[in-house]
PDB file of N, CA and C in Angstrom:
ATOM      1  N   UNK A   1       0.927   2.472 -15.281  1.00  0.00           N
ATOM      2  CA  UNK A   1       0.581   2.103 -13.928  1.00  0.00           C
ATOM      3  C   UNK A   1       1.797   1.599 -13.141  1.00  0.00           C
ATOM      4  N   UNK A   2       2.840   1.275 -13.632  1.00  0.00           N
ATOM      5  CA  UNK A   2       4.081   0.835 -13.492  1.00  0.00           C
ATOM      6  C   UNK A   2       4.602   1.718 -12.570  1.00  0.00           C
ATOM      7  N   UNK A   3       4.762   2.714 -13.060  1.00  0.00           N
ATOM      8  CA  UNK A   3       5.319   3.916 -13.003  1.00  0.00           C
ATOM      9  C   UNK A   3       5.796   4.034 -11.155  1.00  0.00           C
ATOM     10  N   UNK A   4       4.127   3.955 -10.540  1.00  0.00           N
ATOM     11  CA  UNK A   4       3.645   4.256  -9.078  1.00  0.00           C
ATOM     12  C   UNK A   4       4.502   3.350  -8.511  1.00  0.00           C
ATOM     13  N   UNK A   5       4.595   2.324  -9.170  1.00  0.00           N
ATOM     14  CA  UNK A   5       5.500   1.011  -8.134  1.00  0.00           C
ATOM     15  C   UNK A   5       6.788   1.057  -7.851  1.00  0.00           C
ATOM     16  N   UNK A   6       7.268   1.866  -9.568  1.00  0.00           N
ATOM     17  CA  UNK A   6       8.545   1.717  -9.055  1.00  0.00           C
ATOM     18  C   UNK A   6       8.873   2.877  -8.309  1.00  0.00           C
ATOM     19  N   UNK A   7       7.985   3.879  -8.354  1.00  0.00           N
ATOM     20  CA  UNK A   7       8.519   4.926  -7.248  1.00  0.00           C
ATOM     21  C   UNK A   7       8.406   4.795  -5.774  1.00  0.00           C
ATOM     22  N   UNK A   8       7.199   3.745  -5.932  1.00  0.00           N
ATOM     23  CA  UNK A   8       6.966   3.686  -4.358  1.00  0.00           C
ATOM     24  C   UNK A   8       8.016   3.200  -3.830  1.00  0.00           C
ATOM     25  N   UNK A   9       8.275   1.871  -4.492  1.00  0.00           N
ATOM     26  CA  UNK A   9       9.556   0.811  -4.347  1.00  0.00           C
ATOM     27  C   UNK A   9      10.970   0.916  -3.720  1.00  0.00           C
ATOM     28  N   UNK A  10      11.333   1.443  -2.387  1.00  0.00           N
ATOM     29  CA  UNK A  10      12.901   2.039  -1.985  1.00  0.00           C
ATOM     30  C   UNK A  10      13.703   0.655  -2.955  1.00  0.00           C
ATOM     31  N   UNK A  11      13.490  -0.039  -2.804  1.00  0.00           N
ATOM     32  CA  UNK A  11      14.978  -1.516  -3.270  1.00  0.00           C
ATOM     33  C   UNK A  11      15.690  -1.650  -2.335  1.00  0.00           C
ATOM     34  N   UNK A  12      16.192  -2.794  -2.127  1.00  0.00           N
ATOM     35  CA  UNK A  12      17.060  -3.049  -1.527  1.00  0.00           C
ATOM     36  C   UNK A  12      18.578  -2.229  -1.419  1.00  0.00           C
ATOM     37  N   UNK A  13      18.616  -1.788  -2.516  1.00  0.00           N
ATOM     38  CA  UNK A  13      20.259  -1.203  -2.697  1.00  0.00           C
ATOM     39  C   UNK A  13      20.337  -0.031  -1.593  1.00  0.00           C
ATOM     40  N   UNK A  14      19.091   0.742  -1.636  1.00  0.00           N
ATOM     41  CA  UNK A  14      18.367   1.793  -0.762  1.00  0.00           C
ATOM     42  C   UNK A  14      18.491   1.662   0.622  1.00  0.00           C
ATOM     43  N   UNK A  15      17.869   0.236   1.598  1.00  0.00           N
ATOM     44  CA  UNK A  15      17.480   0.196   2.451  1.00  0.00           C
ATOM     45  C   UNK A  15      18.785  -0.213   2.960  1.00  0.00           C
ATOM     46  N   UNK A  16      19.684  -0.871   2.242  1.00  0.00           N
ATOM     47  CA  UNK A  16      21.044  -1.316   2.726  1.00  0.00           C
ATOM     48  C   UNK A  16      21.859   0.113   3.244  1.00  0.00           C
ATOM     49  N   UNK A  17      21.233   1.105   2.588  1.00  0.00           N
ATOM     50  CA  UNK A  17      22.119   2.144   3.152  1.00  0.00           C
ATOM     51  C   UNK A  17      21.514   3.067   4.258  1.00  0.00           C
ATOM     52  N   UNK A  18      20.305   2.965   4.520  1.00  0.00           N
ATOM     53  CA  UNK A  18      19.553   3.253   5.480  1.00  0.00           C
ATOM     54  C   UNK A  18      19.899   3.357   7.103  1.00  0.00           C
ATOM     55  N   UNK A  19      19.775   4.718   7.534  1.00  0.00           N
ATOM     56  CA  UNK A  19      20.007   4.106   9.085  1.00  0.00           C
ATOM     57  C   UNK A  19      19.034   3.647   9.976  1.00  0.00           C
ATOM     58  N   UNK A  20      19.010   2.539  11.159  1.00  0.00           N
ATOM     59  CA  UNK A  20      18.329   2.185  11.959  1.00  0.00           C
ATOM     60  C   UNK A  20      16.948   3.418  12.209  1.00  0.00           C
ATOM     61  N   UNK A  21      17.254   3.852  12.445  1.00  0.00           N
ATOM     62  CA  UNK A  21      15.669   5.197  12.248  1.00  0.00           C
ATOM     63  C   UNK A  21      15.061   5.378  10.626  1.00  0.00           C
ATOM     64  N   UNK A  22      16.191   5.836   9.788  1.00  0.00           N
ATOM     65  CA  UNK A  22      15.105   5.615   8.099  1.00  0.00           C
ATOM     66  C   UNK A  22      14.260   3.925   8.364  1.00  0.00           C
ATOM     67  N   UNK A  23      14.946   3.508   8.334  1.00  0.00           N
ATOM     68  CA  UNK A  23      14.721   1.566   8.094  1.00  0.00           C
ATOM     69  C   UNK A  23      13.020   1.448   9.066  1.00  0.00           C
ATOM     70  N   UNK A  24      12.657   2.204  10.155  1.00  0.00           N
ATOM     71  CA  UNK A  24      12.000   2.192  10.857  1.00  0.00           C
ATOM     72  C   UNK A  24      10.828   2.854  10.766  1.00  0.00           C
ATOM     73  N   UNK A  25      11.565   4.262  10.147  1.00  0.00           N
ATOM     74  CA  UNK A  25       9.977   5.258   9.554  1.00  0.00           C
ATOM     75  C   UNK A  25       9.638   4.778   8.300  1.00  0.00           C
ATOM     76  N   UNK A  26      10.335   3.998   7.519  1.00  0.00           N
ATOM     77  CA  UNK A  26       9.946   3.275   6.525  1.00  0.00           C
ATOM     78  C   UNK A  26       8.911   2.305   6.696  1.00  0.00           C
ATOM     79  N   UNK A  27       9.417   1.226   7.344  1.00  0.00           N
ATOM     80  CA  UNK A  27       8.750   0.545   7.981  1.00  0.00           C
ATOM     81  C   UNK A  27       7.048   0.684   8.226  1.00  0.00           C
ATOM     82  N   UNK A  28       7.270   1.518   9.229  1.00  0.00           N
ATOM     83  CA  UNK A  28       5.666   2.187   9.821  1.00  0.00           C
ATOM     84  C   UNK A  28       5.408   2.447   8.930  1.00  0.00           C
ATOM     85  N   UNK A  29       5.770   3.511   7.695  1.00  0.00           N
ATOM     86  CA  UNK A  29       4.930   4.234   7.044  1.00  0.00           C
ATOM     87  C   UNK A  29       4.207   3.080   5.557  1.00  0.00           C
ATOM     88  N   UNK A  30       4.887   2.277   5.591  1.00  0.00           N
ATOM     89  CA  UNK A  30       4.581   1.526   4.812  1.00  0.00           C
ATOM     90  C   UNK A  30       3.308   0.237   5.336  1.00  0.00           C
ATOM     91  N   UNK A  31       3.457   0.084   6.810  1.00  0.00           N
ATOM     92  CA  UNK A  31       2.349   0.032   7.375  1.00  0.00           C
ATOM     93  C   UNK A  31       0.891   0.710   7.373  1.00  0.00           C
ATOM     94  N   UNK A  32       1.423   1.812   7.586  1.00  0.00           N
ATOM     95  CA  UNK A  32       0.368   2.804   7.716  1.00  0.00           C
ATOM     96  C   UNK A  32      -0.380   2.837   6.087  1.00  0.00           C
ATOM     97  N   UNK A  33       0.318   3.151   5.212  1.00  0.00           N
ATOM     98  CA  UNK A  33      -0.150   3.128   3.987  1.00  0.00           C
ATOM     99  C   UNK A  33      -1.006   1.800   3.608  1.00  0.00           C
ATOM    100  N   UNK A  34      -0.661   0.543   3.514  1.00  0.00           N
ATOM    101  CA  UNK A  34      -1.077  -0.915   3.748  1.00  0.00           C
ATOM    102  C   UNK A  34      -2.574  -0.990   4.373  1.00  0.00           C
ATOM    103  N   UNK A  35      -2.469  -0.342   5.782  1.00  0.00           N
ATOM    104  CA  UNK A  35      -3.815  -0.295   6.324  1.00  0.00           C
ATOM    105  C   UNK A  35      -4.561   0.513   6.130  1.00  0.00           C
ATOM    106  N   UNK A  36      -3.974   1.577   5.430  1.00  0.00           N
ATOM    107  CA  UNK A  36      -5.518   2.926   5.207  1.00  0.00           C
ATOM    108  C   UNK A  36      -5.756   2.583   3.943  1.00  0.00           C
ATOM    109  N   UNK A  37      -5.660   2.373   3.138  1.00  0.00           N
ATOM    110  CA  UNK A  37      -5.977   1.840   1.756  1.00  0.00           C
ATOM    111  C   UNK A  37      -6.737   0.274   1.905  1.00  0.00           C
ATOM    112  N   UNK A  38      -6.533  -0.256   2.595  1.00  0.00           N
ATOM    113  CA  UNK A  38      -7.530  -1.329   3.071  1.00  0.00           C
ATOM    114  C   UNK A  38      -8.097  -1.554   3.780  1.00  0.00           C
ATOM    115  N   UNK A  39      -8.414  -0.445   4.970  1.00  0.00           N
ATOM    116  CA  UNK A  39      -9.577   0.303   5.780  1.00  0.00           C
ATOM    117  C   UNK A  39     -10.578   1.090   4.705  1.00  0.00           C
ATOM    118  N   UNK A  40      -9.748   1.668   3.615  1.00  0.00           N
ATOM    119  CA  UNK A  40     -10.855   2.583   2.957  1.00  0.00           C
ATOM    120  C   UNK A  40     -11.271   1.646   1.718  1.00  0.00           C
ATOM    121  N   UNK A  41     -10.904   0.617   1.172  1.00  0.00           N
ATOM    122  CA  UNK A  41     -11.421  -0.335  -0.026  1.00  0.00           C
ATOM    123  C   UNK A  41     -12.815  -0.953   1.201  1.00  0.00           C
ATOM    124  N   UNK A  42     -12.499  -1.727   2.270  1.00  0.00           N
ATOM    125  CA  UNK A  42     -13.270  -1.924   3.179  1.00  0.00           C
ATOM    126  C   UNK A  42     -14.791  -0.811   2.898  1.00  0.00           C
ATOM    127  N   UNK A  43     -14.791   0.092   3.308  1.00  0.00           N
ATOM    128  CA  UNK A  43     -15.319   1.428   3.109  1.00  0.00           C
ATOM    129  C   UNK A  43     -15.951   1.788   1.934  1.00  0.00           C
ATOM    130  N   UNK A  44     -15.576   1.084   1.212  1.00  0.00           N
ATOM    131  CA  UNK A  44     -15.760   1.407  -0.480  1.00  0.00           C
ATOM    132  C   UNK A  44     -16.471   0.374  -0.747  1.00  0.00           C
ATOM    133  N   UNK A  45     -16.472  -1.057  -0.386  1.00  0.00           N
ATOM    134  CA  UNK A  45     -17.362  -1.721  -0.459  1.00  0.00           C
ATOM    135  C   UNK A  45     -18.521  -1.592   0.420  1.00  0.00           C
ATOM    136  N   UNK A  46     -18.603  -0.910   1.631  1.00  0.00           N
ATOM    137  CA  UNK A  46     -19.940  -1.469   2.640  1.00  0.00           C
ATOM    138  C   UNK A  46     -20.344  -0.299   1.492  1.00  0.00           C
ATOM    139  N   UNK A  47     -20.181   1.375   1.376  1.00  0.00           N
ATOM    140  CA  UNK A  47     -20.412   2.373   0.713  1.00  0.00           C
ATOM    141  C   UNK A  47     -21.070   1.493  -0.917  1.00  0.00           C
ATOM    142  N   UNK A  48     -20.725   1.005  -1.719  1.00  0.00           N
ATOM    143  CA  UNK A  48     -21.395   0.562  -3.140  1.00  0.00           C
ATOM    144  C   UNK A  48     -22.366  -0.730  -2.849  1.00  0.00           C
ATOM    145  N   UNK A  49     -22.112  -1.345  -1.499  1.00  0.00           N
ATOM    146  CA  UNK A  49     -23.224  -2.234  -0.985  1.00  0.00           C
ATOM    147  C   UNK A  49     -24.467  -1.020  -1.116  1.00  0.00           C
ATOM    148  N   UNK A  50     -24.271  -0.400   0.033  1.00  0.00           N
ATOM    149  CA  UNK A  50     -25.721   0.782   0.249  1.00  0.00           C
ATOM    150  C   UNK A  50     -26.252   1.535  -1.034  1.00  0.00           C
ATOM    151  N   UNK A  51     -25.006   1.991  -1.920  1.00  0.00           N
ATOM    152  CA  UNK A  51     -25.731   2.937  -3.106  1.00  0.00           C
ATOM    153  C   UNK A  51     -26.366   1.281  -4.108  1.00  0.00           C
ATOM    154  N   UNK A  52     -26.327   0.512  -4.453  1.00  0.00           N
ATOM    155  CA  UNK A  52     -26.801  -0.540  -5.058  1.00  0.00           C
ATOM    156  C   UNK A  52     -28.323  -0.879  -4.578  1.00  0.00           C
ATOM    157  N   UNK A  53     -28.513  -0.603  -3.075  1.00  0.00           N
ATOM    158  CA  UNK A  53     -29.690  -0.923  -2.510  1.00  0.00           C
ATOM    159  C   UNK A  53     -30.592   0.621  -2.328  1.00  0.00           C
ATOM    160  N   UNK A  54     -30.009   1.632  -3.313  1.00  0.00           N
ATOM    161  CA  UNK A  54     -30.554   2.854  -2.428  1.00  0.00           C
ATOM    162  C   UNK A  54     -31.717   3.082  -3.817  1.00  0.00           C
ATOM    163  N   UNK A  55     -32.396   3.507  -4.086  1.00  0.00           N
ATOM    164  CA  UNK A  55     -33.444   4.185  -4.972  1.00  0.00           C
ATOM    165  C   UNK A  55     -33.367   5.205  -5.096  1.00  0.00           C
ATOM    166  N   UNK A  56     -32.341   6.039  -4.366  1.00  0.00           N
ATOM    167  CA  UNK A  56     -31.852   7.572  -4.622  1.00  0.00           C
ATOM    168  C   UNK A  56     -30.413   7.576  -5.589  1.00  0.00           C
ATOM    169  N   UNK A  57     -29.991   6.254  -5.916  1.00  0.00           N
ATOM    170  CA  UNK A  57     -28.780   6.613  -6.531  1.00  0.00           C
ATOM    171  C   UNK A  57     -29.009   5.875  -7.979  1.00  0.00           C
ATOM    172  N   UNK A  58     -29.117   6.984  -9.082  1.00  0.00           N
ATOM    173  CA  UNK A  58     -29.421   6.612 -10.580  1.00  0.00           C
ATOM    174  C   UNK A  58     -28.453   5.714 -11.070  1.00  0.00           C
ATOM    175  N   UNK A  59     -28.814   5.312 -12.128  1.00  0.00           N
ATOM    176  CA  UNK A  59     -27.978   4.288 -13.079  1.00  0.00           C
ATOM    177  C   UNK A  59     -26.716   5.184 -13.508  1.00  0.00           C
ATOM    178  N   UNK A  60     -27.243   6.317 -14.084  1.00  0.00           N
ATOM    179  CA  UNK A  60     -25.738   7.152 -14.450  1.00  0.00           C
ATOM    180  C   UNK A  60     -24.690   7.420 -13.536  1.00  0.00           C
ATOM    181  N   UNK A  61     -25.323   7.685 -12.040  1.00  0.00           N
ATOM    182  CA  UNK A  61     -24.021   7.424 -10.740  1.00  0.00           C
ATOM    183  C   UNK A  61     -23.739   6.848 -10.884  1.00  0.00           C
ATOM    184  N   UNK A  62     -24.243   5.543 -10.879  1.00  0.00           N
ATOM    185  CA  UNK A  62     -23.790   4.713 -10.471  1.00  0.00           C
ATOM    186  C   UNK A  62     -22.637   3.935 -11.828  1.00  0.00           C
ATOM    187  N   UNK A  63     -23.070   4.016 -12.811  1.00  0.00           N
ATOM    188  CA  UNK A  63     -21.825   4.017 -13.771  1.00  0.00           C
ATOM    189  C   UNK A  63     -20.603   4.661 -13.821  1.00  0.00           C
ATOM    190  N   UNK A  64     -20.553   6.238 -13.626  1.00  0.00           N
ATOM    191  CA  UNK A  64     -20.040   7.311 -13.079  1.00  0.00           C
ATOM    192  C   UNK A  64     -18.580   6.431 -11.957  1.00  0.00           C
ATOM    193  N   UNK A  65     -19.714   6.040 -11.426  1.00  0.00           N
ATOM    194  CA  UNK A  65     -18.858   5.837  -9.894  1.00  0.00           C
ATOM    195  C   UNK A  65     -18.064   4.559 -10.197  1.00  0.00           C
ATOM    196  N   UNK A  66     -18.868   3.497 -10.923  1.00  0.00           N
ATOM    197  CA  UNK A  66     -18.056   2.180 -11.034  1.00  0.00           C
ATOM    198  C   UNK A  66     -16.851   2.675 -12.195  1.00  0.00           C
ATOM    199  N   UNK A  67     -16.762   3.646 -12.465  1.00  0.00           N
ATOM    200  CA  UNK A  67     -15.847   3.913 -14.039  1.00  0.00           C
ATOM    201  C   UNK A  67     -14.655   4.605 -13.144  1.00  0.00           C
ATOM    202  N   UNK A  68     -15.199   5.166 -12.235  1.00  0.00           N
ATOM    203  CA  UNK A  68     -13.909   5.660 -10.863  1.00  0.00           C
ATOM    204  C   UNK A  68     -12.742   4.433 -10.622  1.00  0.00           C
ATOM    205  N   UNK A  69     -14.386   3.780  -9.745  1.00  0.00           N
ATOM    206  CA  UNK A  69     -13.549   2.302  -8.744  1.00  0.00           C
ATOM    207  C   UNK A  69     -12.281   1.928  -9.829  1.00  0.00           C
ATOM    208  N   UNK A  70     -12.772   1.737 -11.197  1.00  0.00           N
ATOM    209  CA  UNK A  70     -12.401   0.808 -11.767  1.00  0.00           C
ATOM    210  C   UNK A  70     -11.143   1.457 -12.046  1.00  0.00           C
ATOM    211  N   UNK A  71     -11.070   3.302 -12.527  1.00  0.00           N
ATOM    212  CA  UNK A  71      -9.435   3.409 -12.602  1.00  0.00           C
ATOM    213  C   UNK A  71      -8.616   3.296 -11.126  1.00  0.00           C
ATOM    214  N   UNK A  72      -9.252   3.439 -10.072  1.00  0.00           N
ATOM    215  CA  UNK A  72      -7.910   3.605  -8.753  1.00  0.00           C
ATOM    216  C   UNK A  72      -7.995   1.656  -8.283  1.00  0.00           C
ATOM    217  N   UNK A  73      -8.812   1.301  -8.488  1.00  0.00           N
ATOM    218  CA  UNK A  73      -8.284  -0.568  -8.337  1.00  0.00           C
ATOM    219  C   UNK A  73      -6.961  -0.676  -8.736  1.00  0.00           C
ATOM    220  N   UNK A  74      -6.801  -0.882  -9.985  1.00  0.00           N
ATOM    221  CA  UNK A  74      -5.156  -1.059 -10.435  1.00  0.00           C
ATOM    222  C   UNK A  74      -4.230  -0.492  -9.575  1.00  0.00           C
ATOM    223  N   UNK A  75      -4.090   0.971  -9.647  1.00  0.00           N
ATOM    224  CA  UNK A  75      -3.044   1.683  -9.202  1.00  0.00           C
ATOM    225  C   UNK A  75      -2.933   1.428  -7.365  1.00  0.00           C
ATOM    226  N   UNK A  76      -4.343   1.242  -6.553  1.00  0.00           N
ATOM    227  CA  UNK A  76      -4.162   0.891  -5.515  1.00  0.00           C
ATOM    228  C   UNK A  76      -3.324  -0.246  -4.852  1.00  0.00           C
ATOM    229  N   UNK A  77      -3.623  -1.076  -6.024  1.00  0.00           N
ATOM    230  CA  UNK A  77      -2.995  -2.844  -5.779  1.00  0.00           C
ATOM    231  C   UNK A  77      -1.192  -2.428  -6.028  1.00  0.00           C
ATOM    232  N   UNK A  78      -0.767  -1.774  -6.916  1.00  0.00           N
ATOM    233  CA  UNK A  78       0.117  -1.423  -7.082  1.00  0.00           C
ATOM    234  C   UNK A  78       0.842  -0.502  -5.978  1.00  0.00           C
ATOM    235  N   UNK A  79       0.379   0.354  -5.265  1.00  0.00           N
ATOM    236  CA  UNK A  79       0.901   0.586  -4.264  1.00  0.00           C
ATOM    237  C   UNK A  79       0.809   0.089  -2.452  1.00  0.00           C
ATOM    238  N   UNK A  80       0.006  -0.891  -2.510  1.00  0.00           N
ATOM    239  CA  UNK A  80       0.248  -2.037  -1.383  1.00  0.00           C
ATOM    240  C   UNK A  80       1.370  -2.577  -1.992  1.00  0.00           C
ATOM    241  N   UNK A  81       1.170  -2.899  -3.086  1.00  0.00           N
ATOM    242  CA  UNK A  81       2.237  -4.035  -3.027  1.00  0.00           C
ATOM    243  C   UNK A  81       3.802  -3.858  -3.288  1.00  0.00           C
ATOM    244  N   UNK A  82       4.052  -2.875  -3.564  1.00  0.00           N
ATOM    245  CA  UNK A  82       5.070  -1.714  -3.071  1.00  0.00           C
ATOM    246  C   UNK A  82       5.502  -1.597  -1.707  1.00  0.00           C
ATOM    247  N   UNK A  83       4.615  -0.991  -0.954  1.00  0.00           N
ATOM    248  CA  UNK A  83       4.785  -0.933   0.077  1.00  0.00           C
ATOM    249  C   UNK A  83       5.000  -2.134   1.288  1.00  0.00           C
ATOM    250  N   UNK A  84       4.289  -3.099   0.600  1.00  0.00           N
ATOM    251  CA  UNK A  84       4.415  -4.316   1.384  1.00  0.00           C
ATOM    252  C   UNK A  84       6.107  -4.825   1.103  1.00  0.00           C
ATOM    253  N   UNK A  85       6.521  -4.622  -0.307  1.00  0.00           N
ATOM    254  CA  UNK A  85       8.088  -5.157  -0.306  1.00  0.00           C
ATOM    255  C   UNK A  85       8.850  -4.096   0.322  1.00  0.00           C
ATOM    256  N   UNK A  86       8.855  -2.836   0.319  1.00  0.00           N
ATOM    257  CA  UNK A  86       9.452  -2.054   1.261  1.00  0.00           C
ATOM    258  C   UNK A  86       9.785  -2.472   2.565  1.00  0.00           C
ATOM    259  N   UNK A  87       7.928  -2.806   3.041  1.00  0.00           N
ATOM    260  CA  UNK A  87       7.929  -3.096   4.548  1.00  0.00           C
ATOM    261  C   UNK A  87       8.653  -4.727   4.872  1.00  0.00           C
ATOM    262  N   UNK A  88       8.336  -5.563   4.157  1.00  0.00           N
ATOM    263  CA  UNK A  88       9.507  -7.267   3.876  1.00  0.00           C
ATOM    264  C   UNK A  88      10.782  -6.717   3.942  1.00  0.00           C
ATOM    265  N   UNK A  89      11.009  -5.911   3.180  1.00  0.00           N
ATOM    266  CA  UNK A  89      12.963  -5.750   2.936  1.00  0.00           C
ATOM    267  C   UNK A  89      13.250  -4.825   4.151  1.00  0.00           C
ATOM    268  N   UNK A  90      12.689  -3.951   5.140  1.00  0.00           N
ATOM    269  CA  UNK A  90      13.353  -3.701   5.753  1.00  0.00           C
ATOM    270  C   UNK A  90      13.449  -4.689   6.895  1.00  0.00           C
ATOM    271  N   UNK A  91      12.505  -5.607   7.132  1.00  0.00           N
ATOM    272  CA  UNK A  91      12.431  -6.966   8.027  1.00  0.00           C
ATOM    273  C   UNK A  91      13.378  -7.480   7.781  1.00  0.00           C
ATOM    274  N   UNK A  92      13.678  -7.878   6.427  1.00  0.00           N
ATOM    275  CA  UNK A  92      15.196  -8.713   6.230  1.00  0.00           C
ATOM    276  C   UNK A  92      16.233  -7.537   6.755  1.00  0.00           C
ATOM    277  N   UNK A  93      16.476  -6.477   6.177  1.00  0.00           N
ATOM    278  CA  UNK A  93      17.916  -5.802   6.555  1.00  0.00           C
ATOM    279  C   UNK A  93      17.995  -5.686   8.049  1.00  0.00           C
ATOM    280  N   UNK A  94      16.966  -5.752   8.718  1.00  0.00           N
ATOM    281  CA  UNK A  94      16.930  -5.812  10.238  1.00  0.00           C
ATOM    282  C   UNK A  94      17.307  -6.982  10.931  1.00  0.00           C
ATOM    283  N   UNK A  95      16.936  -8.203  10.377  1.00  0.00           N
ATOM    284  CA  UNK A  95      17.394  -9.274  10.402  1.00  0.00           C
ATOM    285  C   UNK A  95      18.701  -9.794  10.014  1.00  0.00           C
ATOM    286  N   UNK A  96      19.447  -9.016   9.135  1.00  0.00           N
ATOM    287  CA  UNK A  96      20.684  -9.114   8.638  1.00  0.00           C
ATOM    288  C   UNK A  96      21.865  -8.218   9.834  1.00  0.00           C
ATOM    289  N   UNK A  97      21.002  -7.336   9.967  1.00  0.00           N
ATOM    290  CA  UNK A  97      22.046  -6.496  10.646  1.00  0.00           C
ATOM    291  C   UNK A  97      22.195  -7.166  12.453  1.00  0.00           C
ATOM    292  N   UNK A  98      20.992  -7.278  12.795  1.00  0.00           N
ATOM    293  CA  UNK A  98      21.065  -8.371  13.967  1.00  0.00           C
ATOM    294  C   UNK A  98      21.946  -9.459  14.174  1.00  0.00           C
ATOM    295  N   UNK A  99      21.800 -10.183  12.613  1.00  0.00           N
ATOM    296  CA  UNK A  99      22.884 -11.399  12.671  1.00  0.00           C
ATOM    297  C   UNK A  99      24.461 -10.634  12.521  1.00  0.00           C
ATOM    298  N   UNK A 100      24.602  -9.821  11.877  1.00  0.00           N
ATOM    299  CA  UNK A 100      25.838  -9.327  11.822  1.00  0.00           C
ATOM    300  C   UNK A 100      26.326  -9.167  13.256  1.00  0.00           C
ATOM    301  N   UNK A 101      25.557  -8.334  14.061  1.00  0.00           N
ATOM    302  CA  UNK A 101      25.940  -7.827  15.467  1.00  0.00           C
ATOM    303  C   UNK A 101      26.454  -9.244  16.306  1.00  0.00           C
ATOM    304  N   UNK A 102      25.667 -10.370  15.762  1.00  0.00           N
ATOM    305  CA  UNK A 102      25.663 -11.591  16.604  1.00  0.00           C
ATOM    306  C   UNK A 102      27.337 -12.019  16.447  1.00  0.00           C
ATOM    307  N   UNK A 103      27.585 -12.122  15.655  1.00  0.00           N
ATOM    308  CA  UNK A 103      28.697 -12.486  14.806  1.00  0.00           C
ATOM    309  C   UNK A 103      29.999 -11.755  15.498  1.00  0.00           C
ATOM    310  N   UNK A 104      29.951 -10.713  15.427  1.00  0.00           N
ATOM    311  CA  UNK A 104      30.973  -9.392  15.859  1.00  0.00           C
ATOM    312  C   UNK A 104      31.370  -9.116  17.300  1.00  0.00           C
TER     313      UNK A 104
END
């Protein structure tokens, strides 16, 4: 499960070499990723609220389905939180490079 993080993961060594536009579509996209994965967990809960209350959805779905949730939980958490240090470190190198300019 590792695996996903560290690929998601640019590093710092990465973003230091980045230009003002990578540093930026990074940025967003790591946004973007952040919020659709927690627009759709959102989604995933009102969705297993309703099949729990439904009389059309059997015990075997519904095992079925919780044996799903249960492998993409891990790997999901793992790529927010990826993406969230992506989206932090390019805040700092933006912040670094600002102060540099200040300086110069």
């Amino acid at each position: 499960m590792n695996n996903i993080y560290k690929r998601l993961n640019v590093g710092n060594d990465r973003i230091s070499e980045m230009s003002d536009g990578d540093l930026n579509f990074l940025s967003s996209s790591s946004e973007d990723v952040i919020y659709s994965i927690t627009k759709g967990l959102s989604a995933l809960g009102n969705l297993t609220h309703a099949a729990t209350n439904s009389e059309e959805y059997s015990q075997d779905d519904a095992m079925t389905d919780l044996e799903k949730i249960a492998q993409i939980l891990p790997v999901l958490s793992l790529i927010i939180e990826a993406e969230y240090e992506n989206h932090f470190n390019v805040i700092m190198e933006k912040q670094k490079r600002r102060q540099i300019k200040k300086e110069n």
